[in-house]
Protein backbone atom coordinates (compact mmCIF):
# COMPACT_ATOMS: atom_id res chain seq x y z
CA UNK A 1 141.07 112.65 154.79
CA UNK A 2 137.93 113.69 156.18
CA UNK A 3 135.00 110.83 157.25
CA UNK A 4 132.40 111.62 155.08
CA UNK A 5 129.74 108.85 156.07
CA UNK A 6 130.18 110.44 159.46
CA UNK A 7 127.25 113.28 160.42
CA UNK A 8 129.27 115.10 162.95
CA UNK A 9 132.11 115.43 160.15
CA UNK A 10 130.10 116.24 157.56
CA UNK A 11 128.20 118.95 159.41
CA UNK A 12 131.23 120.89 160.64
CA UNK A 13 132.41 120.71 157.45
CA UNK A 14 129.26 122.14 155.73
CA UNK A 15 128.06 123.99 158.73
CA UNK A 16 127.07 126.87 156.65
CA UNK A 17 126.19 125.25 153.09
CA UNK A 18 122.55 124.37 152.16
CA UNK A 19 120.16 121.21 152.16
CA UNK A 20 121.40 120.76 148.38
CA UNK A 21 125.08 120.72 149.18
CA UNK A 22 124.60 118.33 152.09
CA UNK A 23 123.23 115.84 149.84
CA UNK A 24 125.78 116.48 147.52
CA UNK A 25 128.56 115.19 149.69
CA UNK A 26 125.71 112.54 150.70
CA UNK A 27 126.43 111.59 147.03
CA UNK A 28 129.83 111.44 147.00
CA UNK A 29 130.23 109.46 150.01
CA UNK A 30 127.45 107.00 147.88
CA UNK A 31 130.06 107.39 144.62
CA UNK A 32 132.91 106.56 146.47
CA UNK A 33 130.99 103.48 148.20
CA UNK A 34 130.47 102.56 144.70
CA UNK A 35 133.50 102.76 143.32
CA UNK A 36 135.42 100.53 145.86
CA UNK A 37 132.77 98.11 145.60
CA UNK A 38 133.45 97.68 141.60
CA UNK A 39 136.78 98.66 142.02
CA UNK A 40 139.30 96.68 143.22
CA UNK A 41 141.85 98.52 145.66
CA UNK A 42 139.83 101.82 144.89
CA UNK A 43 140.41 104.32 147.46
CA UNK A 44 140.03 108.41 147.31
CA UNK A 45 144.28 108.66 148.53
CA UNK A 46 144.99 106.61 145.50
CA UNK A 47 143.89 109.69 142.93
CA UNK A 48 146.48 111.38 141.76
CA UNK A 49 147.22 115.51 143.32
CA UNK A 50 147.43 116.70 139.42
CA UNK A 51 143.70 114.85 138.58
CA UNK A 52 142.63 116.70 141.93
CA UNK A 53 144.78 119.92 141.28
CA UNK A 54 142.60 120.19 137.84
CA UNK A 55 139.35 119.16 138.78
CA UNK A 56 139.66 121.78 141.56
CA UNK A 57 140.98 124.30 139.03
CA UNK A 58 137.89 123.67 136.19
CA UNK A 59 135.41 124.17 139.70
CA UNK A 60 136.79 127.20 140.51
CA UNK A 61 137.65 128.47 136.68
CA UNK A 62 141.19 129.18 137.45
CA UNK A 63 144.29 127.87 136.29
CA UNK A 64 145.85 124.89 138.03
CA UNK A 65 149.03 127.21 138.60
CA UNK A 66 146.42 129.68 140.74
CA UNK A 67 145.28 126.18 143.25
CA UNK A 68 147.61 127.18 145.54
CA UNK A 69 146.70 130.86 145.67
CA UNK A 70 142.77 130.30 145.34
CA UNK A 71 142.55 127.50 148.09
CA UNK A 72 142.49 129.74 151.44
CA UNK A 73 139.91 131.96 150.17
CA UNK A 74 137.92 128.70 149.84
CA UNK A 75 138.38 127.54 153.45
CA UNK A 76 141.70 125.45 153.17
CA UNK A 77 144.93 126.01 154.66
CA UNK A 78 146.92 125.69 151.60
CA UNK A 79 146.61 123.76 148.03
CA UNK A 80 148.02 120.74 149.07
CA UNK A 81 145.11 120.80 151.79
CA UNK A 82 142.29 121.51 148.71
CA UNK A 83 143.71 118.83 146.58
CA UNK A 84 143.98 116.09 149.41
CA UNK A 85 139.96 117.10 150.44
CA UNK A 86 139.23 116.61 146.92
CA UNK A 87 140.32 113.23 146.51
CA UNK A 88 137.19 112.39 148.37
CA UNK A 89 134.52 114.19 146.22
CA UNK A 90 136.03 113.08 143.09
CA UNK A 91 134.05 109.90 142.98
CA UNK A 92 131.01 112.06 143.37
CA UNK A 93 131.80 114.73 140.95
CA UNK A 94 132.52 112.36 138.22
CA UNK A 95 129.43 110.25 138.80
CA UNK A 96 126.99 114.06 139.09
CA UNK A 97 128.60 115.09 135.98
CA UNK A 98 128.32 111.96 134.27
CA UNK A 99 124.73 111.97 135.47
CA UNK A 100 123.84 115.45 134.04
CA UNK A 101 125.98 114.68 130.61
CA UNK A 102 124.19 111.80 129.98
């Protein structure tokens, strides 16, 4: 699992995104502060690969079957890589789309 409060990680990860997505994951890392403050035991590697294998499926409007096939044109290696790197935006995502819902 990637660090995502550390800078050097974060910008090799995003080395070619935008302002906007930085502070995105910015967020995220906040969410998932958040969470295992209120949470007790919280931690991104306790989510569940089929809550990450469908989140990542409604982001990228495909099937949870087509993960695996979908992933390297992403940037992962594989699904299982995509699923285990979204265990650690999930936090995030849930709390921006709670935000905008709301």
């Amino acid at each position: 699992m990637p660090d995502l409060s550390d800078p050097d990680t974060v910008a090799f990860l995003l080395g070619r995104e935008t302002a906007a997505d930085r502070e995105a994951v910015a967020r995220c890392a906040a969410a998932n502060t958040t969470v295992r403050d209120q949470v007790r035991d919280f931690s991104p590697e306790a989510i569940g690969d089929d809550v990450a294998r469908r989140t990542l499926a409604r982001l990228w409007r495909t099937g949870t079957d087509a993960v695996e096939d979908s992933a390297p044109a992403r940037g992962f290696r594989n699904g299982a890589d995509a699923i285990e790197h979204m265990k650690g935006f999930l936090a995030g995502f849930v709390a921006d789309t709670s935000e905008r819902t709301a």
